[in-house]
C-alpha atoms as a PDB file:
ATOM      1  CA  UNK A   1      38.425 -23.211-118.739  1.00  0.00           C
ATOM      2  CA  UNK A   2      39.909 -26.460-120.366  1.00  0.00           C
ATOM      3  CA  UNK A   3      36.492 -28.586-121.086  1.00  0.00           C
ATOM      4  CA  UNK A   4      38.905 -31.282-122.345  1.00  0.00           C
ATOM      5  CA  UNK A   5      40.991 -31.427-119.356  1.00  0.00           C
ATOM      6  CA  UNK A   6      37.409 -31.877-117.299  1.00  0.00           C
ATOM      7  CA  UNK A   7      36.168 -34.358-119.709  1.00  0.00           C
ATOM      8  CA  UNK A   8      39.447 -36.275-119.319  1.00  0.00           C
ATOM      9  CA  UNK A   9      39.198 -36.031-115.408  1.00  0.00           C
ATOM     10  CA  UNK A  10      35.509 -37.361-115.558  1.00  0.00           C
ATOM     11  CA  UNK A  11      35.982 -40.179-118.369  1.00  0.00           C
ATOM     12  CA  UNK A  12      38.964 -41.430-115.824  1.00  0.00           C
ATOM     13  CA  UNK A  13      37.945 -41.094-112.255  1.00  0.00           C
ATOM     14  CA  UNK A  14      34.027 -41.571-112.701  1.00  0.00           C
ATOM     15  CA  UNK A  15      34.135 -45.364-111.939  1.00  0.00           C
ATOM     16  CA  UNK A  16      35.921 -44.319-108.473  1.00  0.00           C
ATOM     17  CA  UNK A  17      33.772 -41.513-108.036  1.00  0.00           C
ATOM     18  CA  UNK A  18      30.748 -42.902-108.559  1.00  0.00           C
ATOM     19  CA  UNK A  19      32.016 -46.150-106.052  1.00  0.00           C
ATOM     20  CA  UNK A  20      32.316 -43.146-103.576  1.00  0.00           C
ATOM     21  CA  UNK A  21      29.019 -41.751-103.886  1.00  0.00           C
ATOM     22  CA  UNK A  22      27.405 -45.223-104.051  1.00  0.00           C
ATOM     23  CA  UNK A  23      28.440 -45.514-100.461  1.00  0.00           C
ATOM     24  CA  UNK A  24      27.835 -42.019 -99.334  1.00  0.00           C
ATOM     25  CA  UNK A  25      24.268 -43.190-100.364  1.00  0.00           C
ATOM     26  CA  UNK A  26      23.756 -45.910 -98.484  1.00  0.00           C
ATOM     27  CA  UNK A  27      24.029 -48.315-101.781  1.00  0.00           C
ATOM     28  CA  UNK A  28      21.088 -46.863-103.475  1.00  0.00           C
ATOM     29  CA  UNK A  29      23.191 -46.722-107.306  1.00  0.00           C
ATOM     30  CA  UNK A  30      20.309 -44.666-108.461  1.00  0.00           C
ATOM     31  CA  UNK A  31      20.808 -41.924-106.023  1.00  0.00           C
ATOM     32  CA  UNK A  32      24.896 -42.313-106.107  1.00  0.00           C
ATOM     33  CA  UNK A  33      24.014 -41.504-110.139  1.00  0.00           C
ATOM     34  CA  UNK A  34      22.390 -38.496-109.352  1.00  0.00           C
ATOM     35  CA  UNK A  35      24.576 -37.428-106.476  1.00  0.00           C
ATOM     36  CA  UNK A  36      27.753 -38.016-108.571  1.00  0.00           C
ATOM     37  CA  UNK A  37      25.944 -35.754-111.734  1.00  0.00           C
ATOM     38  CA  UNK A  38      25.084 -32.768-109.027  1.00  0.00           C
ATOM     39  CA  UNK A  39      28.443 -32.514-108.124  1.00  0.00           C
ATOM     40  CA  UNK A  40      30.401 -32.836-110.919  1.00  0.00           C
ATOM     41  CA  UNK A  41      27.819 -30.145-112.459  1.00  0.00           C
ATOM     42  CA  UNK A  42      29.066 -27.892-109.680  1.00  0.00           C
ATOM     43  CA  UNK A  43      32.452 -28.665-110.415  1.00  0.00           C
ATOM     44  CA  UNK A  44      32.591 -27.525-113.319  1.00  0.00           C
ATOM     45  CA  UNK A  45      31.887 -23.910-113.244  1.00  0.00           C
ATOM     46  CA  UNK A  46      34.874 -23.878-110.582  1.00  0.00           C
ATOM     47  CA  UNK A  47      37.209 -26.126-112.891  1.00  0.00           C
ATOM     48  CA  UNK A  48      39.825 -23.523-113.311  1.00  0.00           C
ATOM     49  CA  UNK A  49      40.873 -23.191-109.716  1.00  0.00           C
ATOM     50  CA  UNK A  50      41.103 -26.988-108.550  1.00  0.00           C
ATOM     51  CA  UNK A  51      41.733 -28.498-111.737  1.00  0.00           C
ATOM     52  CA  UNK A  52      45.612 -28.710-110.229  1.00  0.00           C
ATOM     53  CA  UNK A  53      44.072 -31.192-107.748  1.00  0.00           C
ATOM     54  CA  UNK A  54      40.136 -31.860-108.761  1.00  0.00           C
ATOM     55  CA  UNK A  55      39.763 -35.571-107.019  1.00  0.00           C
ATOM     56  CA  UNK A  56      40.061 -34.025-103.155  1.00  0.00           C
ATOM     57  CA  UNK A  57      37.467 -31.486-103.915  1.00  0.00           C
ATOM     58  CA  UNK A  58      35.166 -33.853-105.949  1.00  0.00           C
ATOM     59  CA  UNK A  59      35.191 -36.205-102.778  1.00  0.00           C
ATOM     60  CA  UNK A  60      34.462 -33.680-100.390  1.00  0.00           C
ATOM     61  CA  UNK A  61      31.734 -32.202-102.520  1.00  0.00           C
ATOM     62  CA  UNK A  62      30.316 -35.542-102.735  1.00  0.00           C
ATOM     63  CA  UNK A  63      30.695 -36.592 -98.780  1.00  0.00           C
ATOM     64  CA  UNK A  64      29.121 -32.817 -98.484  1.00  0.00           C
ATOM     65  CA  UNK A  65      25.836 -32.820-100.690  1.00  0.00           C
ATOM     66  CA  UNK A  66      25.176 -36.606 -99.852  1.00  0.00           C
ATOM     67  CA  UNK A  67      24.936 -35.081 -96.163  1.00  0.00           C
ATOM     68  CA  UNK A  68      22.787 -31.956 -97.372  1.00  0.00           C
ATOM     69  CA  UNK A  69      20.438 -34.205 -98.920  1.00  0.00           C
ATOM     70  CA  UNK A  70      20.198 -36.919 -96.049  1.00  0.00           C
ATOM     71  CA  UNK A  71      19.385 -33.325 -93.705  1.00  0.00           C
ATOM     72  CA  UNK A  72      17.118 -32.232 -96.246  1.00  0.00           C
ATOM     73  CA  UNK A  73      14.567 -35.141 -97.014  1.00  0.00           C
ATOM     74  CA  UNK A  74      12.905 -37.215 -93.818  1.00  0.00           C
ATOM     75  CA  UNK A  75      14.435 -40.337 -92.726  1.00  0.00           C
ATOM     76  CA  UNK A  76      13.064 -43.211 -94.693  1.00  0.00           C
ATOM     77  CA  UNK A  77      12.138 -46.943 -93.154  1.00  0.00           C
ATOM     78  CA  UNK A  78      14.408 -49.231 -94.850  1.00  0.00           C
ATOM     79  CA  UNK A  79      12.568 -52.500 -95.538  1.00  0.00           C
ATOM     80  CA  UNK A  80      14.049 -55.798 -96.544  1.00  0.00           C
ATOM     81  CA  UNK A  81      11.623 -58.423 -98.550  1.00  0.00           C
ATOM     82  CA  UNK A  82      12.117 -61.879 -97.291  1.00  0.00           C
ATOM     83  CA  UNK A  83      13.299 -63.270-100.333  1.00  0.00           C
ATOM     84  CA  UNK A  84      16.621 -60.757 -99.546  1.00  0.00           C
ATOM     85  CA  UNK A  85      17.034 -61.414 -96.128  1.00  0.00           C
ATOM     86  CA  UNK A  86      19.935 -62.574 -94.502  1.00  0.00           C
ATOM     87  CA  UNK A  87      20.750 -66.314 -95.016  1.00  0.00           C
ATOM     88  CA  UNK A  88      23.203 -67.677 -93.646  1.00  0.00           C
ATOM     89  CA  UNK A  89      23.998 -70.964 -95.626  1.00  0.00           C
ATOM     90  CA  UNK A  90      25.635 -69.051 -98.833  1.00  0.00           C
ATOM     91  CA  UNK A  91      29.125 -69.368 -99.482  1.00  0.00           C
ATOM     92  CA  UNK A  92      31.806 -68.748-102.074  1.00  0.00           C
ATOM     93  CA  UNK A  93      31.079 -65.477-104.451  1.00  0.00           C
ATOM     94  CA  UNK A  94      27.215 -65.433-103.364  1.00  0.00           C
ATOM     95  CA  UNK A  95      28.389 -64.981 -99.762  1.00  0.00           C
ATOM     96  CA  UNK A  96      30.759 -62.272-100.791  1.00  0.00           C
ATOM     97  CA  UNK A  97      28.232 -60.558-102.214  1.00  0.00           C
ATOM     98  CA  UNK A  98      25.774 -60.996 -99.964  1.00  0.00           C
ATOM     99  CA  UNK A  99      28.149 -59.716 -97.242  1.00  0.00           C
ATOM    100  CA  UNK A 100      29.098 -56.690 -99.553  1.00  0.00           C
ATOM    101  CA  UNK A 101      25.440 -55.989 -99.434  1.00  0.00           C
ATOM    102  CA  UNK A 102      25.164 -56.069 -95.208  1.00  0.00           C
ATOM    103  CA  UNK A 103      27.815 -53.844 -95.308  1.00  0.00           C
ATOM    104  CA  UNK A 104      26.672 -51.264 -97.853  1.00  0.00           C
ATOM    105  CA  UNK A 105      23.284 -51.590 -95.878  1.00  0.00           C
ATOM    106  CA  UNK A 106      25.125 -51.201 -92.505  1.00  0.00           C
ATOM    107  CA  UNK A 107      26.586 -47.578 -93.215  1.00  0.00           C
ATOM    108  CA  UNK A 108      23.351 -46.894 -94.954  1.00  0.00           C
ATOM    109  CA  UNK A 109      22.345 -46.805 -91.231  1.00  0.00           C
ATOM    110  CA  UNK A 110      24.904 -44.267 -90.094  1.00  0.00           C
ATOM    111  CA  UNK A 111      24.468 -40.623 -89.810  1.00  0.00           C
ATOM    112  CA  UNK A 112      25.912 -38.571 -92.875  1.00  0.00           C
ATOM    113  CA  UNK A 113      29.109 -37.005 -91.669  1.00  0.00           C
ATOM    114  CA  UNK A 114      30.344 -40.441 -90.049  1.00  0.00           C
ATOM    115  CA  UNK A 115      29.673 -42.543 -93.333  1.00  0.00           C
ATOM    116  CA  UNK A 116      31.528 -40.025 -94.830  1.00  0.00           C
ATOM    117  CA  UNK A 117      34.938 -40.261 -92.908  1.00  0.00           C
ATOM    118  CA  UNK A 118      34.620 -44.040 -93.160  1.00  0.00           C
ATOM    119  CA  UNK A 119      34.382 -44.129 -96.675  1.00  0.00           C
ATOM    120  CA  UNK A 120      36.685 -41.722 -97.313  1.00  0.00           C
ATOM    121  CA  UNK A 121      38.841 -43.248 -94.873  1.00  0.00           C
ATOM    122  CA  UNK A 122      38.697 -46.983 -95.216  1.00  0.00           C
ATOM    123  CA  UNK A 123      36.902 -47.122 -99.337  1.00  0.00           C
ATOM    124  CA  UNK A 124      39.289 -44.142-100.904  1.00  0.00           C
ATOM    125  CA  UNK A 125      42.193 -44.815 -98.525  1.00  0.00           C
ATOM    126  CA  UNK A 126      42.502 -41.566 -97.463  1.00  0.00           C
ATOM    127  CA  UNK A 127      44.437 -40.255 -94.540  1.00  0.00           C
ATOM    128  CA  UNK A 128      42.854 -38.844 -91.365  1.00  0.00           C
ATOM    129  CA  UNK A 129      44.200 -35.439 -92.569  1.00  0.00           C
ATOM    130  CA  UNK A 130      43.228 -35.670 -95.653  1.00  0.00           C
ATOM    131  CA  UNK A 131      39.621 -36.553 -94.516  1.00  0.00           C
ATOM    132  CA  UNK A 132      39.635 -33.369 -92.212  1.00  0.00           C
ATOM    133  CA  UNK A 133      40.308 -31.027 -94.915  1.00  0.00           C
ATOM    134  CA  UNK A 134      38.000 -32.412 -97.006  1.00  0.00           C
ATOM    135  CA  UNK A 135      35.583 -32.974 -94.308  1.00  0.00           C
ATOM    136  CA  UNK A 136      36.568 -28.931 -92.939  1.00  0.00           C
ATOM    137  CA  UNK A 137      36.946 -30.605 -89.515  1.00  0.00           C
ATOM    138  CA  UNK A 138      39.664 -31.174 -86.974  1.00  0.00           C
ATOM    139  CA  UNK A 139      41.704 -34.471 -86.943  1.00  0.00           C
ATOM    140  CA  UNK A 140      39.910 -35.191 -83.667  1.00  0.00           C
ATOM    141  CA  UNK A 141      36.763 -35.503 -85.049  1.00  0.00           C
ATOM    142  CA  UNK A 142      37.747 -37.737 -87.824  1.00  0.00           C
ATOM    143  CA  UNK A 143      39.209 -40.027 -84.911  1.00  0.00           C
ATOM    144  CA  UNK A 144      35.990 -39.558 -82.830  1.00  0.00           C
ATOM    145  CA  UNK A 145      33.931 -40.287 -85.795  1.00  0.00           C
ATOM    146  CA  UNK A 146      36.120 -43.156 -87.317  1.00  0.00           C
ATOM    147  CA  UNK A 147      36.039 -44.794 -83.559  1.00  0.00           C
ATOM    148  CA  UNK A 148      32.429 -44.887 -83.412  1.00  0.00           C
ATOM    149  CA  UNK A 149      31.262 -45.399 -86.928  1.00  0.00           C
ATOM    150  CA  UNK A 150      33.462 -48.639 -86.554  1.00  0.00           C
ATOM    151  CA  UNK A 151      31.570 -49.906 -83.225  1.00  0.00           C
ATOM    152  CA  UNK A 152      28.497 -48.999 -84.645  1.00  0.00           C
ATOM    153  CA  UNK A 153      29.118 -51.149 -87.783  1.00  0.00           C
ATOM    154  CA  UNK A 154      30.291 -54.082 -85.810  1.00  0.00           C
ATOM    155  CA  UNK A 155      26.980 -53.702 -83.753  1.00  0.00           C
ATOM    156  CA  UNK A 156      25.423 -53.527 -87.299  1.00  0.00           C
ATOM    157  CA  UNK A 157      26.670 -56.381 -88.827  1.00  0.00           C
ATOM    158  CA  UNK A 158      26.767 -58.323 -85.444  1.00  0.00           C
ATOM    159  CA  UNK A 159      28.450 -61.676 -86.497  1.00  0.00           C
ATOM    160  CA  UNK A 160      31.419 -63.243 -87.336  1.00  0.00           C
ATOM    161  CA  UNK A 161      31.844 -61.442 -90.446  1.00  0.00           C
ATOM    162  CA  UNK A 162      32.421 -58.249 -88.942  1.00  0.00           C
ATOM    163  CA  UNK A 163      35.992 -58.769 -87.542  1.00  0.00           C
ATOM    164  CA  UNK A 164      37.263 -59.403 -91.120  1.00  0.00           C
ATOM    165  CA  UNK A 165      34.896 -56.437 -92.662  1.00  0.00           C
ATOM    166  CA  UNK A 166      35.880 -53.403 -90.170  1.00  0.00           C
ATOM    167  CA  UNK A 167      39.059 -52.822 -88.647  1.00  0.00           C
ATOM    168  CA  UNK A 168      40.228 -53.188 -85.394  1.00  0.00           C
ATOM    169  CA  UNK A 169      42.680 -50.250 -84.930  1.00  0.00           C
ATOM    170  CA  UNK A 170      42.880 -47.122 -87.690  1.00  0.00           C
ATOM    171  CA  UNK A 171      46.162 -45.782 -88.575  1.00  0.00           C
ATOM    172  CA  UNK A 172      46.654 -42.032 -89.986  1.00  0.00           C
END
């Protein structure tokens, strides 16, 4: 096992990585943190075999355990103090970040598997096949689940922003 070729791999992609888990968790960075740690400790052990191509695995390990732990613990009320909520008179960079946030919050509020093949889809630009084999599901079901996970969102973020946010039409 090459420890410097994993250390490399880590010191490099983490930023990405941890971007990835960030969403898988529904924007909780503190949980991304842990998710991103988890994995990468499982990695490890297996570094030999998929060191030839390590960032497909580490993504599908990440979309996988950020499911196993949304099955594992009880779904959680997400509350929103007033002085966060939604206000519509922000613009410029506040506004971005503000709709970053709705967003973030938005596939928070989808079910595991479908925030996964939207963020691996749409946040890490892969391709629908590449999503099904790291997903270990057909290329129908990344359709299925892209198609909805988009209506849902637009339902989710409900306003004009959404057009702009979530796209229309998907292309493999």
């Amino acid at each position: 096992m090459n420890e410097a070729d994993f250390t490399d791999f880590v010191a490099h992609r983490a930023p990405a990585l941890l971007r990835t888990a960030f969403l898988l968790c529904g924007g909780d960075r503190g949980a991304a943190e842990d998710l991103l740690q988890e994995v990468l400790e499982r990695v490890y052990p297996r570094w030999r075999r998929i060191k030839d191509r390590p960032e497909p695995y580490v993504r599908a390990a990440l979309a996988n355990a950020a499911a196993n732990r949304w099955r594992a613990r009880s779904r959680r009320v997400s509350e929103v103090p007033l002085d966060q909520a939604r206000d519509t008179t922000r613009s410029g960079h506040e506004h971005q970040v503000v709709v970053h946030d709705e967003v973030v919050r938005a596939l928070g509020e989808l079910p595991p598997r479908m925030r996964a093949v939207l963020v691996l889809r749409f946040f890490d630009d892969m391709s629908e096949a590449d999503v099904a084999k790291a997903l270990r599901c057909s290329i129908g079901t990344v359709k299925s689940q892209t198609s909805r996970g988009l209506a849902r969102l637009r339902e989710l973020l409900g306003d004009a922003e959404a057009p702009a946010l979530v796209p229309e039409e998907t292309t493999p």
